[in-house]
PDB file of N, CA and C in Angstrom:
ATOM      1  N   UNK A   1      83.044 206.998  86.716  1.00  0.00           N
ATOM      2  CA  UNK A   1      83.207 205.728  87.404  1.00  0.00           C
ATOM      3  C   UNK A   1      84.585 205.154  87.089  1.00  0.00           C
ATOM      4  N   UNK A   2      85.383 204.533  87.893  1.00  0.00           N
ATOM      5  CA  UNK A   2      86.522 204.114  88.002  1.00  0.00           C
ATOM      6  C   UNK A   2      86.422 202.538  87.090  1.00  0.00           C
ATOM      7  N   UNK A   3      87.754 202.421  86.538  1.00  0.00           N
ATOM      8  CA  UNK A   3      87.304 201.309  85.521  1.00  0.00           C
ATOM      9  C   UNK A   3      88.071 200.051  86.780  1.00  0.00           C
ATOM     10  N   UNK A   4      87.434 198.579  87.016  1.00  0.00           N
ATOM     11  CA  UNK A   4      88.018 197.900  86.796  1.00  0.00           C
ATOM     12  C   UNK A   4      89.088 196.856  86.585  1.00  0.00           C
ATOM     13  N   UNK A   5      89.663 196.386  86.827  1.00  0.00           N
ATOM     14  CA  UNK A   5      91.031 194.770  86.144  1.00  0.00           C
ATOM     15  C   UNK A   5      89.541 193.925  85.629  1.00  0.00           C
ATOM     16  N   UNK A   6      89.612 193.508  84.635  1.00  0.00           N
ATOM     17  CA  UNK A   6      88.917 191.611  84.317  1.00  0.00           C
ATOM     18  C   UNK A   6      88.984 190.846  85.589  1.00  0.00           C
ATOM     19  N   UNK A   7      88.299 190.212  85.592  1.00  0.00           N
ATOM     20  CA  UNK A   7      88.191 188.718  86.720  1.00  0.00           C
ATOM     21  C   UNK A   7      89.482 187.701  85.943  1.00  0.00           C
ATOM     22  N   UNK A   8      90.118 187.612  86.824  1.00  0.00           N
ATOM     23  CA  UNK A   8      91.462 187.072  86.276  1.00  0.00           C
ATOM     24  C   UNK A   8      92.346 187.316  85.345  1.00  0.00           C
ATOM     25  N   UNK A   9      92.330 188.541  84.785  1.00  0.00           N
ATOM     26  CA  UNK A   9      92.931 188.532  83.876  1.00  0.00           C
ATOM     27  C   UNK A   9      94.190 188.520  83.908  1.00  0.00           C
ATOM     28  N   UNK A  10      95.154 188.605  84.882  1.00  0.00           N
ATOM     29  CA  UNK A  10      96.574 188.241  85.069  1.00  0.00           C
ATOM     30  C   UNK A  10      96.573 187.134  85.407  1.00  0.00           C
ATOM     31  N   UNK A  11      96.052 186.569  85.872  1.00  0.00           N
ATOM     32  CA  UNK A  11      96.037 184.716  86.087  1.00  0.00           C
ATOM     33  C   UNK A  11      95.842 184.127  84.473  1.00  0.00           C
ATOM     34  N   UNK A  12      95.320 184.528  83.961  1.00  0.00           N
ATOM     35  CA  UNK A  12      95.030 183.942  82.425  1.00  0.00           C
ATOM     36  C   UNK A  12      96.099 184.679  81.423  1.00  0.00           C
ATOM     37  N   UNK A  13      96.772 185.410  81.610  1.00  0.00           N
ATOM     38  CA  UNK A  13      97.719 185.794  81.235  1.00  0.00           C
ATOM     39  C   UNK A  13      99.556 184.738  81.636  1.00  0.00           C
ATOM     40  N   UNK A  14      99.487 184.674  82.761  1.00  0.00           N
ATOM     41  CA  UNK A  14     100.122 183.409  83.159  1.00  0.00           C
ATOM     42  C   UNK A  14      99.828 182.272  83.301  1.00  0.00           C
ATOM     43  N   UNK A  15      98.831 182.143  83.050  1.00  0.00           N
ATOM     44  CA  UNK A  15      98.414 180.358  82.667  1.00  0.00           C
ATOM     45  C   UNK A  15      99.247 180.733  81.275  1.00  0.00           C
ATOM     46  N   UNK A  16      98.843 181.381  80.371  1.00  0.00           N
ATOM     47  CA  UNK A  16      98.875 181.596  78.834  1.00  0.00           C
ATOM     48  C   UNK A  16     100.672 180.816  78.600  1.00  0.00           C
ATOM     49  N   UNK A  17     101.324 182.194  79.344  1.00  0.00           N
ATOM     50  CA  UNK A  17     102.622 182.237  79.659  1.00  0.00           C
ATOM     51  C   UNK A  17     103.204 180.603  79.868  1.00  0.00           C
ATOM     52  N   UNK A  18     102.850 179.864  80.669  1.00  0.00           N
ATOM     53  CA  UNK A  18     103.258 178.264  81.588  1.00  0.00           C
ATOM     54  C   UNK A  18     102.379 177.554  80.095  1.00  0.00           C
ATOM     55  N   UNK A  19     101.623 177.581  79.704  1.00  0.00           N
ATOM     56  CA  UNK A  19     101.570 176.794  78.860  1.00  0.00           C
ATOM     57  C   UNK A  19     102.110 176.831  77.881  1.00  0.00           C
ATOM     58  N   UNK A  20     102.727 177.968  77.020  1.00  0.00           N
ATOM     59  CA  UNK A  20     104.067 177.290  76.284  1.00  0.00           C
ATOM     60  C   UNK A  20     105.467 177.258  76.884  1.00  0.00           C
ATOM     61  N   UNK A  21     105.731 177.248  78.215  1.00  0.00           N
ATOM     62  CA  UNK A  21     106.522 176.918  78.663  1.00  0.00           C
ATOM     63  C   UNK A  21     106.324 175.584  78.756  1.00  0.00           C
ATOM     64  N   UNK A  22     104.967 174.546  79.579  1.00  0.00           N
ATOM     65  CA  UNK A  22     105.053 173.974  80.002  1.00  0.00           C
ATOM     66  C   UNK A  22     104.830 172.556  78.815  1.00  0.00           C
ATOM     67  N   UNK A  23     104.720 172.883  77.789  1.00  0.00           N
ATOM     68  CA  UNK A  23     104.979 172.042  76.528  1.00  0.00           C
ATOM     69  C   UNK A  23     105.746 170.806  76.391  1.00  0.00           C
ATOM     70  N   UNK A  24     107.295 171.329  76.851  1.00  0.00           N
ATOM     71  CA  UNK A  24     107.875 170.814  76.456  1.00  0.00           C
ATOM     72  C   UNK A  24     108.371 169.547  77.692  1.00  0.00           C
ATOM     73  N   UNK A  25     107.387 170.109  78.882  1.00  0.00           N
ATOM     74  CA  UNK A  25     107.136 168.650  80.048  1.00  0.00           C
ATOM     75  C   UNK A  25     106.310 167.191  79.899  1.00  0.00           C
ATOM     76  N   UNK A  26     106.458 166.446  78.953  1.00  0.00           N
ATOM     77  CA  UNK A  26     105.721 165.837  78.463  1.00  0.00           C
ATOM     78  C   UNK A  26     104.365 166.188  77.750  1.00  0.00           C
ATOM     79  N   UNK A  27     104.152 167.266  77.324  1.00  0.00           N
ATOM     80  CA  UNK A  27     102.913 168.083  76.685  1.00  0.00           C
ATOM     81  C   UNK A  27     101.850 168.229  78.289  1.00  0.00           C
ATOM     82  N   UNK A  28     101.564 167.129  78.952  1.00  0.00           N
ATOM     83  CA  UNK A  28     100.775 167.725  79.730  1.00  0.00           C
ATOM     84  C   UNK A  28     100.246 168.559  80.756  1.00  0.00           C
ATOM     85  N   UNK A  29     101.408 169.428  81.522  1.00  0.00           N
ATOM     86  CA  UNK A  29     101.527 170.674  82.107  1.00  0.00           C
ATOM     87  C   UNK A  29     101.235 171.469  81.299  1.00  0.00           C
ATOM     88  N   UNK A  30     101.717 171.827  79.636  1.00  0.00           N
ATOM     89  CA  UNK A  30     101.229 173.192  79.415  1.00  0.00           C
ATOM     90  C   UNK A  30      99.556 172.596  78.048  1.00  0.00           C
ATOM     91  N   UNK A  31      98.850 171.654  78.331  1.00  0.00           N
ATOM     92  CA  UNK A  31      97.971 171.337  77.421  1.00  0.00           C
ATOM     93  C   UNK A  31      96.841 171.841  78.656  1.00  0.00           C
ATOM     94  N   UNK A  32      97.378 171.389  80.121  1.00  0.00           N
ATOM     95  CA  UNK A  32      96.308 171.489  81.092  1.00  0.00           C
ATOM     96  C   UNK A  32      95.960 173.184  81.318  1.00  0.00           C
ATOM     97  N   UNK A  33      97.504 174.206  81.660  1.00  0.00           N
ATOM     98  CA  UNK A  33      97.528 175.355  81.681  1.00  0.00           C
ATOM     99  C   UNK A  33      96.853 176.064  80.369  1.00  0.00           C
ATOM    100  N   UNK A  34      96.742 175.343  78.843  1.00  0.00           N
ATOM    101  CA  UNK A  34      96.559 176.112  78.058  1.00  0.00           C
ATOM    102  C   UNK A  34      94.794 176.131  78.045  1.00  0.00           C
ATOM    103  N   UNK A  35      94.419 175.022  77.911  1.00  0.00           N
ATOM    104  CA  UNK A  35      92.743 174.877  78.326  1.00  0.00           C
ATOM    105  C   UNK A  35      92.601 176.014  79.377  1.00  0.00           C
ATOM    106  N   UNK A  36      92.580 175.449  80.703  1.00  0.00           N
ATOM    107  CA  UNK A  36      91.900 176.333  81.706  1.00  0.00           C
ATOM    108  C   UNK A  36      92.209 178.056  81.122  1.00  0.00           C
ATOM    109  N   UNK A  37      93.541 178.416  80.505  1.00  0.00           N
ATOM    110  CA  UNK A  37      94.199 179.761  79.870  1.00  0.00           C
ATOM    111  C   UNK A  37      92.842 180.394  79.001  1.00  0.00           C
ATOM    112  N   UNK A  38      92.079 179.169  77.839  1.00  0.00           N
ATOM    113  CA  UNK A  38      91.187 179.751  76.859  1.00  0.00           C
ATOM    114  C   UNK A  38      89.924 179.693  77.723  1.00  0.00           C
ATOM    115  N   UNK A  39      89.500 178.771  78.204  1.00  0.00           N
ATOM    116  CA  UNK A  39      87.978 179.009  78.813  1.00  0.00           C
ATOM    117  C   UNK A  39      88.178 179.691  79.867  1.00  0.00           C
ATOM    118  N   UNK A  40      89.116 180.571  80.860  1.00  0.00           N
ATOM    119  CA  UNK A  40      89.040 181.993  81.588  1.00  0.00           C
ATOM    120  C   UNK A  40      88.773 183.288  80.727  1.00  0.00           C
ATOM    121  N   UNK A  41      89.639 182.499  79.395  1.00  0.00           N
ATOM    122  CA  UNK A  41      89.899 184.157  78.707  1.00  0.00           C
ATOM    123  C   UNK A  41      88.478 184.364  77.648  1.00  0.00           C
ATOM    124  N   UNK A  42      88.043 183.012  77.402  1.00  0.00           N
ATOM    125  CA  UNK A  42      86.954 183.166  76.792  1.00  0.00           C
ATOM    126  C   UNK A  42      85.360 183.913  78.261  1.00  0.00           C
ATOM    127  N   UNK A  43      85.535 183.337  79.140  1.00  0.00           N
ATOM    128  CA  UNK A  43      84.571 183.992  79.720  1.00  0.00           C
ATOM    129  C   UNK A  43      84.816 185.115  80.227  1.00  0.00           C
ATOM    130  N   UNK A  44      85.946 185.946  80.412  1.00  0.00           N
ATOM    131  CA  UNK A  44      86.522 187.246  80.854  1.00  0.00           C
ATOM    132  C   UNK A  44      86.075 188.244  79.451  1.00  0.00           C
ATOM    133  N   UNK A  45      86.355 187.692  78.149  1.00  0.00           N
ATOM    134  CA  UNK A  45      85.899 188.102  77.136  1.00  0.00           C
ATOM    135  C   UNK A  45      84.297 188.531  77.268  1.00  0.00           C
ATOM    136  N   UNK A  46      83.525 187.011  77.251  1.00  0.00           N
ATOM    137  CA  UNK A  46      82.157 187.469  77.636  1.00  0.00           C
ATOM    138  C   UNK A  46      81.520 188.644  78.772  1.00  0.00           C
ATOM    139  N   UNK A  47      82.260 189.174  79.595  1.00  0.00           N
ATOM    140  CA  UNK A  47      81.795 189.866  80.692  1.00  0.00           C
ATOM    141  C   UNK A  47      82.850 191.123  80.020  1.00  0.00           C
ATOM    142  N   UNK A  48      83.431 191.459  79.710  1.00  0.00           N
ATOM    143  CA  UNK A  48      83.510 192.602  78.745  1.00  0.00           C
ATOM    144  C   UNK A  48      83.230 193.038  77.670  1.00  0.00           C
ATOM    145  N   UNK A  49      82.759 192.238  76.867  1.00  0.00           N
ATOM    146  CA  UNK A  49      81.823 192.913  75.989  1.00  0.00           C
ATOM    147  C   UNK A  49      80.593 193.181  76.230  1.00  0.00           C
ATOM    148  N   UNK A  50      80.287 192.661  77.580  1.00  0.00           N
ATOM    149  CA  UNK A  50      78.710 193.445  77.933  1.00  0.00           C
ATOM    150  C   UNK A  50      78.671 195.083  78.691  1.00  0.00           C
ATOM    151  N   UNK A  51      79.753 195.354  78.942  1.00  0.00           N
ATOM    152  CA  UNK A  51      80.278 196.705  79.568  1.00  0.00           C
ATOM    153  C   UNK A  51      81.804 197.012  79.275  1.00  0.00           C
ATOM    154  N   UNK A  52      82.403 197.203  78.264  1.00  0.00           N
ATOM    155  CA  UNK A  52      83.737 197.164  78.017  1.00  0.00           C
ATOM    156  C   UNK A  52      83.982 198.936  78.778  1.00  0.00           C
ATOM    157  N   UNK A  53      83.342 199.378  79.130  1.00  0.00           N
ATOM    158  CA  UNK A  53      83.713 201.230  79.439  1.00  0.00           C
ATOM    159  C   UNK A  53      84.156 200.417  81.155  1.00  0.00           C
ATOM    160  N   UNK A  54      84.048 199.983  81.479  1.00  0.00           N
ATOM    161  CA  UNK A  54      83.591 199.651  83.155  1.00  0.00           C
ATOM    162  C   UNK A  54      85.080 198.516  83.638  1.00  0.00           C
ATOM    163  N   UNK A  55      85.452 197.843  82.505  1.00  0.00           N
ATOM    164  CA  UNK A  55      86.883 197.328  82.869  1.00  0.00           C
ATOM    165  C   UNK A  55      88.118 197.675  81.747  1.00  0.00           C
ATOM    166  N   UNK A  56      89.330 197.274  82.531  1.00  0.00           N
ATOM    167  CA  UNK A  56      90.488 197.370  81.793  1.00  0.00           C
ATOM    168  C   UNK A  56      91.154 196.142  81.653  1.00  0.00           C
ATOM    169  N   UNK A  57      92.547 195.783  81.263  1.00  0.00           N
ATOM    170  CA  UNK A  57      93.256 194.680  80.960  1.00  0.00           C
ATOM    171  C   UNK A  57      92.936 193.599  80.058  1.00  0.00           C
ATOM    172  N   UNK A  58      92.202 194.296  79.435  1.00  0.00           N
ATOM    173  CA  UNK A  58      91.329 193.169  78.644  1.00  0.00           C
ATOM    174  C   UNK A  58      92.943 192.602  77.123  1.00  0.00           C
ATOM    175  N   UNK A  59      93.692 193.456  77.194  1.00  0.00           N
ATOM    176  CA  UNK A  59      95.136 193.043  76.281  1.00  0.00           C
ATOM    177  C   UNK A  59      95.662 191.984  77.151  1.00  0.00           C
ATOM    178  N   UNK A  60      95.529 191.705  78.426  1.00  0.00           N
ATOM    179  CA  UNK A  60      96.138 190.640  79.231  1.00  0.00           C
ATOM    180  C   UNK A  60      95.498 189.420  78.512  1.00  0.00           C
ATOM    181  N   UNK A  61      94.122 189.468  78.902  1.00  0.00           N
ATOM    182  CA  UNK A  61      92.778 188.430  78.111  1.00  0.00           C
ATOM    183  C   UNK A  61      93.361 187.763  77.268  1.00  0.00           C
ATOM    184  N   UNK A  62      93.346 189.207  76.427  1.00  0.00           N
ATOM    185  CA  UNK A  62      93.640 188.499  75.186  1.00  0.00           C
ATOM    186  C   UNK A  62      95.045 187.761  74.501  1.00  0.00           C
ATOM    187  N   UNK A  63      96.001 188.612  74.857  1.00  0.00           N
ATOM    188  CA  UNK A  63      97.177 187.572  75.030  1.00  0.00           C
ATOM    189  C   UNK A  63      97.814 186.419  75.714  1.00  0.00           C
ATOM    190  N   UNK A  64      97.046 186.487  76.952  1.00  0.00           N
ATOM    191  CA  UNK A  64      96.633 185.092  77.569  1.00  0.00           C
ATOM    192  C   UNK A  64      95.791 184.114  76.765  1.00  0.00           C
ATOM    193  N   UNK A  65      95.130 184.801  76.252  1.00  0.00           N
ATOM    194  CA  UNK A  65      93.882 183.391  75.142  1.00  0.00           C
ATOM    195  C   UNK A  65      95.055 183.039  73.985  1.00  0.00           C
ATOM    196  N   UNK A  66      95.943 183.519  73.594  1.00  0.00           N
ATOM    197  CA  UNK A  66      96.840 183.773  72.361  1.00  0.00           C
ATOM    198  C   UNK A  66      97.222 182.543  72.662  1.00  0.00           C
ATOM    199  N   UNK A  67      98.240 182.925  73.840  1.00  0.00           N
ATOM    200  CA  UNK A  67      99.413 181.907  74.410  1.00  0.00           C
ATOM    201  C   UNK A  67      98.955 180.593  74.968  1.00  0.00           C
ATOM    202  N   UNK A  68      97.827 181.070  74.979  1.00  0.00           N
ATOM    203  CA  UNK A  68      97.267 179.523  75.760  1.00  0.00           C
ATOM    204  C   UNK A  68      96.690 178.391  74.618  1.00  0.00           C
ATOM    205  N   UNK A  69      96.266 178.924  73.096  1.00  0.00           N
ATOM    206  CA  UNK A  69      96.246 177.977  71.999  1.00  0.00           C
ATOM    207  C   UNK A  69      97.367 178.160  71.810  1.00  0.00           C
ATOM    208  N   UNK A  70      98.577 178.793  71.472  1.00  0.00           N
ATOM    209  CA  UNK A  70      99.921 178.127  71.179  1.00  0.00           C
ATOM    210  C   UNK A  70     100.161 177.204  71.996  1.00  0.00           C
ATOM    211  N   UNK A  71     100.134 177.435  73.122  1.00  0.00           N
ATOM    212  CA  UNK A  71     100.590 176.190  74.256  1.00  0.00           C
ATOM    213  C   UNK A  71     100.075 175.060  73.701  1.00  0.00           C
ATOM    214  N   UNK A  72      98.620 174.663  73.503  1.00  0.00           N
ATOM    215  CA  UNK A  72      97.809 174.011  73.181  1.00  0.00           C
ATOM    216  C   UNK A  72      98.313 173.203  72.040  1.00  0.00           C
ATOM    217  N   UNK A  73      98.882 173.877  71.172  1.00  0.00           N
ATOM    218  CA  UNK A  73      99.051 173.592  69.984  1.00  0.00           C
ATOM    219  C   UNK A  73     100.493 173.138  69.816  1.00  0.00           C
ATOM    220  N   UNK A  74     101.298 173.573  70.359  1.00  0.00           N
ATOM    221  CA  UNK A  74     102.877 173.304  71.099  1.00  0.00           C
ATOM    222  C   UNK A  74     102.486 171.671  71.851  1.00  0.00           C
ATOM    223  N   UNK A  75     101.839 171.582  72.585  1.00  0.00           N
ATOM    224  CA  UNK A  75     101.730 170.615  73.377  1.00  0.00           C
ATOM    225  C   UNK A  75     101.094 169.479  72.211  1.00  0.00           C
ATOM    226  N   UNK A  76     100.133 169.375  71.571  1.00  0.00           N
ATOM    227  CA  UNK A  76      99.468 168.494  70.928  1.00  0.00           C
ATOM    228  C   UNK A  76     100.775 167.615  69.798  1.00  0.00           C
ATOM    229  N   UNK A  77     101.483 168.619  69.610  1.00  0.00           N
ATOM    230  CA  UNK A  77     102.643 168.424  68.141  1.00  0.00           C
ATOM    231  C   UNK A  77     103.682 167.896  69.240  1.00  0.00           C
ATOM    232  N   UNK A  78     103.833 168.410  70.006  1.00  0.00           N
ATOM    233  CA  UNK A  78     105.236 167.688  71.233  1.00  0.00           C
ATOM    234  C   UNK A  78     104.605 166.213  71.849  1.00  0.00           C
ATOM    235  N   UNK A  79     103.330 165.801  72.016  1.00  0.00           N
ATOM    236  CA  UNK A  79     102.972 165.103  72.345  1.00  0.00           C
ATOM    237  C   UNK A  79     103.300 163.595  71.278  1.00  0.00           C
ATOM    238  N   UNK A  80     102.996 164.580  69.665  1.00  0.00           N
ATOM    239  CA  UNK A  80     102.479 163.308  69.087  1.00  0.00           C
ATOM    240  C   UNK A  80     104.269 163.192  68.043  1.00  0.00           C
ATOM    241  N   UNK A  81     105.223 163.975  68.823  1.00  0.00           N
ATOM    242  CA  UNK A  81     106.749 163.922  68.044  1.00  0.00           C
ATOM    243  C   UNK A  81     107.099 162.591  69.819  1.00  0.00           C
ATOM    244  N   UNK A  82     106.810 163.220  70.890  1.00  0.00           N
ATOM    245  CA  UNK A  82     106.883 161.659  71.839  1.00  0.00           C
ATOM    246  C   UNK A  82     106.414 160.537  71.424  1.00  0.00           C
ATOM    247  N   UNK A  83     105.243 160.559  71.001  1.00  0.00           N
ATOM    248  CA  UNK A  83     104.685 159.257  70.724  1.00  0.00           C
ATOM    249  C   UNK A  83     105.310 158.566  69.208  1.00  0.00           C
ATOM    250  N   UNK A  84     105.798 159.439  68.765  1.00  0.00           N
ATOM    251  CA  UNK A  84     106.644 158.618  67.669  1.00  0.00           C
ATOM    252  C   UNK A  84     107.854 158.018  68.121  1.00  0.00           C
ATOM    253  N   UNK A  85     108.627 159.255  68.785  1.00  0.00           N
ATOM    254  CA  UNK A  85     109.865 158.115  69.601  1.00  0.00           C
ATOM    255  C   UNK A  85     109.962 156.951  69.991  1.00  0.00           C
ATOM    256  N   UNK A  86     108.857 157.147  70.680  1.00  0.00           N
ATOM    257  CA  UNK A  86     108.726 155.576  71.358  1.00  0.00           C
ATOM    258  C   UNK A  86     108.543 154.574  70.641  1.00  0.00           C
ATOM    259  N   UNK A  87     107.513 154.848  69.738  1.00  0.00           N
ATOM    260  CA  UNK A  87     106.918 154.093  68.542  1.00  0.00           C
ATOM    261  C   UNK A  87     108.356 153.526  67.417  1.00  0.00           C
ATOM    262  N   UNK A  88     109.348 154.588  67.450  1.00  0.00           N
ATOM    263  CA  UNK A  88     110.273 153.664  66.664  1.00  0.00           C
ATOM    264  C   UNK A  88     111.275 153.863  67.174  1.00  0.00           C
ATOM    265  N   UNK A  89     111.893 154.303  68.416  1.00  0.00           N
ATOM    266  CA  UNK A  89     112.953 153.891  69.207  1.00  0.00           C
ATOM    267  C   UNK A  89     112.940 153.366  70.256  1.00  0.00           C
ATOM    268  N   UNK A  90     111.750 153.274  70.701  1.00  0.00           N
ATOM    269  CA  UNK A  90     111.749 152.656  71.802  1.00  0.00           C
ATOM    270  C   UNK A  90     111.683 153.408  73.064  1.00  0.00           C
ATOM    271  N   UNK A  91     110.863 152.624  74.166  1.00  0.00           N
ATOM    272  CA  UNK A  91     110.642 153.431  75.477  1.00  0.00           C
ATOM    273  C   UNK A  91     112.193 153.372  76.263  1.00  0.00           C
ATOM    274  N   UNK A  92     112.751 152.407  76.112  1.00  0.00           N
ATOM    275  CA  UNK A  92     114.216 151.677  76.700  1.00  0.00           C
ATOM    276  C   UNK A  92     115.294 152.360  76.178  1.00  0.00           C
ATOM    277  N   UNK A  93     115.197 152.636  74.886  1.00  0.00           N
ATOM    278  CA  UNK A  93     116.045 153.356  74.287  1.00  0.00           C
ATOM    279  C   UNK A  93     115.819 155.166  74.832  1.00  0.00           C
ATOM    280  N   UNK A  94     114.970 155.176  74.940  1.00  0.00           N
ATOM    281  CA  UNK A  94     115.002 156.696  75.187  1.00  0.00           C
ATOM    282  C   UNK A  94     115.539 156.783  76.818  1.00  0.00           C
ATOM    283  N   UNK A  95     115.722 155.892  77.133  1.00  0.00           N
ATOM    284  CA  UNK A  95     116.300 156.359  78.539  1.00  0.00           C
ATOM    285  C   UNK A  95     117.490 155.597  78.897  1.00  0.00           C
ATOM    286  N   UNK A  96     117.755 154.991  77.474  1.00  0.00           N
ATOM    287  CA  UNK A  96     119.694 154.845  77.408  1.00  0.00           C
ATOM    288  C   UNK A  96     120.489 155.565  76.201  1.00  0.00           C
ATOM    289  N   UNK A  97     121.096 156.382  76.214  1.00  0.00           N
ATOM    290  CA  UNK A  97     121.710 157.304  75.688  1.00  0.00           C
ATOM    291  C   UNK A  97     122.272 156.166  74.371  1.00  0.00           C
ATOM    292  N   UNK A  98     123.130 155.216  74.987  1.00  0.00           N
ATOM    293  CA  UNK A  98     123.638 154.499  73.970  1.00  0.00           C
ATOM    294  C   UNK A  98     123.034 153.607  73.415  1.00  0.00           C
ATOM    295  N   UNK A  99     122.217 153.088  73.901  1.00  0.00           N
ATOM    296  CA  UNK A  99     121.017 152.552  72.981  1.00  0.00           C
ATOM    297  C   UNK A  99     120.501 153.167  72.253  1.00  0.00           C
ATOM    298  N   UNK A 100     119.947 154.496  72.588  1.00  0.00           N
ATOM    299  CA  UNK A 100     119.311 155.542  71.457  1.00  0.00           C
ATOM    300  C   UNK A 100     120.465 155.695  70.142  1.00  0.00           C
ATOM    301  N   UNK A 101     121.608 155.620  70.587  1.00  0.00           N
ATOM    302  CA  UNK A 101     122.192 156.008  69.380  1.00  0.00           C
ATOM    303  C   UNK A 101     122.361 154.934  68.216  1.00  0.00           C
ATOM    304  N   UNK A 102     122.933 153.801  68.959  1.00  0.00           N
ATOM    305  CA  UNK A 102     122.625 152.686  67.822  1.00  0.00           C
ATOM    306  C   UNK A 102     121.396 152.452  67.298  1.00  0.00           C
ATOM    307  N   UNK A 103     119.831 152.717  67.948  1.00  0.00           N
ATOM    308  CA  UNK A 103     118.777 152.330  66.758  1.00  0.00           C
ATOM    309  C   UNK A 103     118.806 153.693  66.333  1.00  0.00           C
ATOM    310  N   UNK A 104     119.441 154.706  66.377  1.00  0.00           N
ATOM    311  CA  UNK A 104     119.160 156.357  65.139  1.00  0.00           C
ATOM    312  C   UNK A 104     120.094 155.310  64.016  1.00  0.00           C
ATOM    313  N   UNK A 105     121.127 154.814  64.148  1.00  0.00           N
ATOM    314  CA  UNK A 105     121.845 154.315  63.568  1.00  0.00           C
ATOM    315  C   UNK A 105     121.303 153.281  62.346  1.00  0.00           C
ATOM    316  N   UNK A 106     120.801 152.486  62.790  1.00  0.00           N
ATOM    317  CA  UNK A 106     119.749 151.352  62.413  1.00  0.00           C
ATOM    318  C   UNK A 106     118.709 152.254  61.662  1.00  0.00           C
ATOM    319  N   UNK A 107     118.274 153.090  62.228  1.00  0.00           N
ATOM    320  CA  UNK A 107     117.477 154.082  61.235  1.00  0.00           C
ATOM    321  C   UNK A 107     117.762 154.506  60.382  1.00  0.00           C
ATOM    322  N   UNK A 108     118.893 155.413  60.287  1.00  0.00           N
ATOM    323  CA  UNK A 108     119.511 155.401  59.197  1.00  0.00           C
ATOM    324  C   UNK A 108     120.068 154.781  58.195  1.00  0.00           C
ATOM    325  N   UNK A 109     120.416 153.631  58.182  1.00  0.00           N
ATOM    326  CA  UNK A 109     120.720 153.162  57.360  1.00  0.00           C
ATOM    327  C   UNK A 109     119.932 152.068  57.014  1.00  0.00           C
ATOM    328  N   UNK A 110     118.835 151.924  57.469  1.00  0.00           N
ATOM    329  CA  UNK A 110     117.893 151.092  56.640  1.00  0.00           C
ATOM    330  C   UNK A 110     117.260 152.508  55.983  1.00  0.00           C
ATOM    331  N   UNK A 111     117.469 153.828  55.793  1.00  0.00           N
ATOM    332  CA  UNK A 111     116.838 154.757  55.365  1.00  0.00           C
ATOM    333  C   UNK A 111     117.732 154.644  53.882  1.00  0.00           C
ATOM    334  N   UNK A 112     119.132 154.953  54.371  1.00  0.00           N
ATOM    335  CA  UNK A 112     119.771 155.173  52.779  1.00  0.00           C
ATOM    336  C   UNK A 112     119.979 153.839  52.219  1.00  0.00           C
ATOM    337  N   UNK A 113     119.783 152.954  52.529  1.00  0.00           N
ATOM    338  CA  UNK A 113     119.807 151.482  51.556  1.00  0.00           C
ATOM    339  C   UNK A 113     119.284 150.453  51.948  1.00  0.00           C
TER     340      UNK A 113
END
């Protein structure tokens, strides 16, 4: 009998892929890609271990499930390094160059004295 591809398994392989790409878009492009990435690869998982002789690509699966908790995990830490910015530079400042630089400034030096 002829083996097989997984049910998505190149789609969950490029979700995997876009979610640590997509990280660094405000975390939520690659937090959304990295979810849907683990619960494909987790149920593609389930339907090959009930007949693993009968499909192939199952290394896609699984490096798609990889990339898609890094993403996950990329995104959660990029999320919560944004939410500090704001938190002490400001939303205003981050979208004036020279404003940002005078409160790093202000930061600093209420840091060393």
């Amino acid at each position: 009998m002829e083996k097989q591809k997984l049910p998505n398994s190149t789609l969950i392989l490029i979700l995997g892929i876009c979610s640590i790409i997509g990280c660094c878009c405000y975390s939520i492009p690659g937090l959304v890609c990295g979810i849907i990435a683990v619960v494909l690869a987790t149920k593609a998982t389930n339907v090959y271990k009930l007949a693993p002789e009968n499909y192939s690509d199952y290394g896609n699966v699984k490096a798609g499930k990889i990339m898609g908790i890094i993403g996950i995990a990329l995104s959660i830490i990029f999320f919560f390094i944004l939410l500090w910015a704001v938190a002490f530079i400001g939303w205003d400042a981050i979208q004036d160059p020279e404003l940002m630089q005078e409160r790093m400034r202000e930061i600093q030096e209420a840091q060393q004295g």
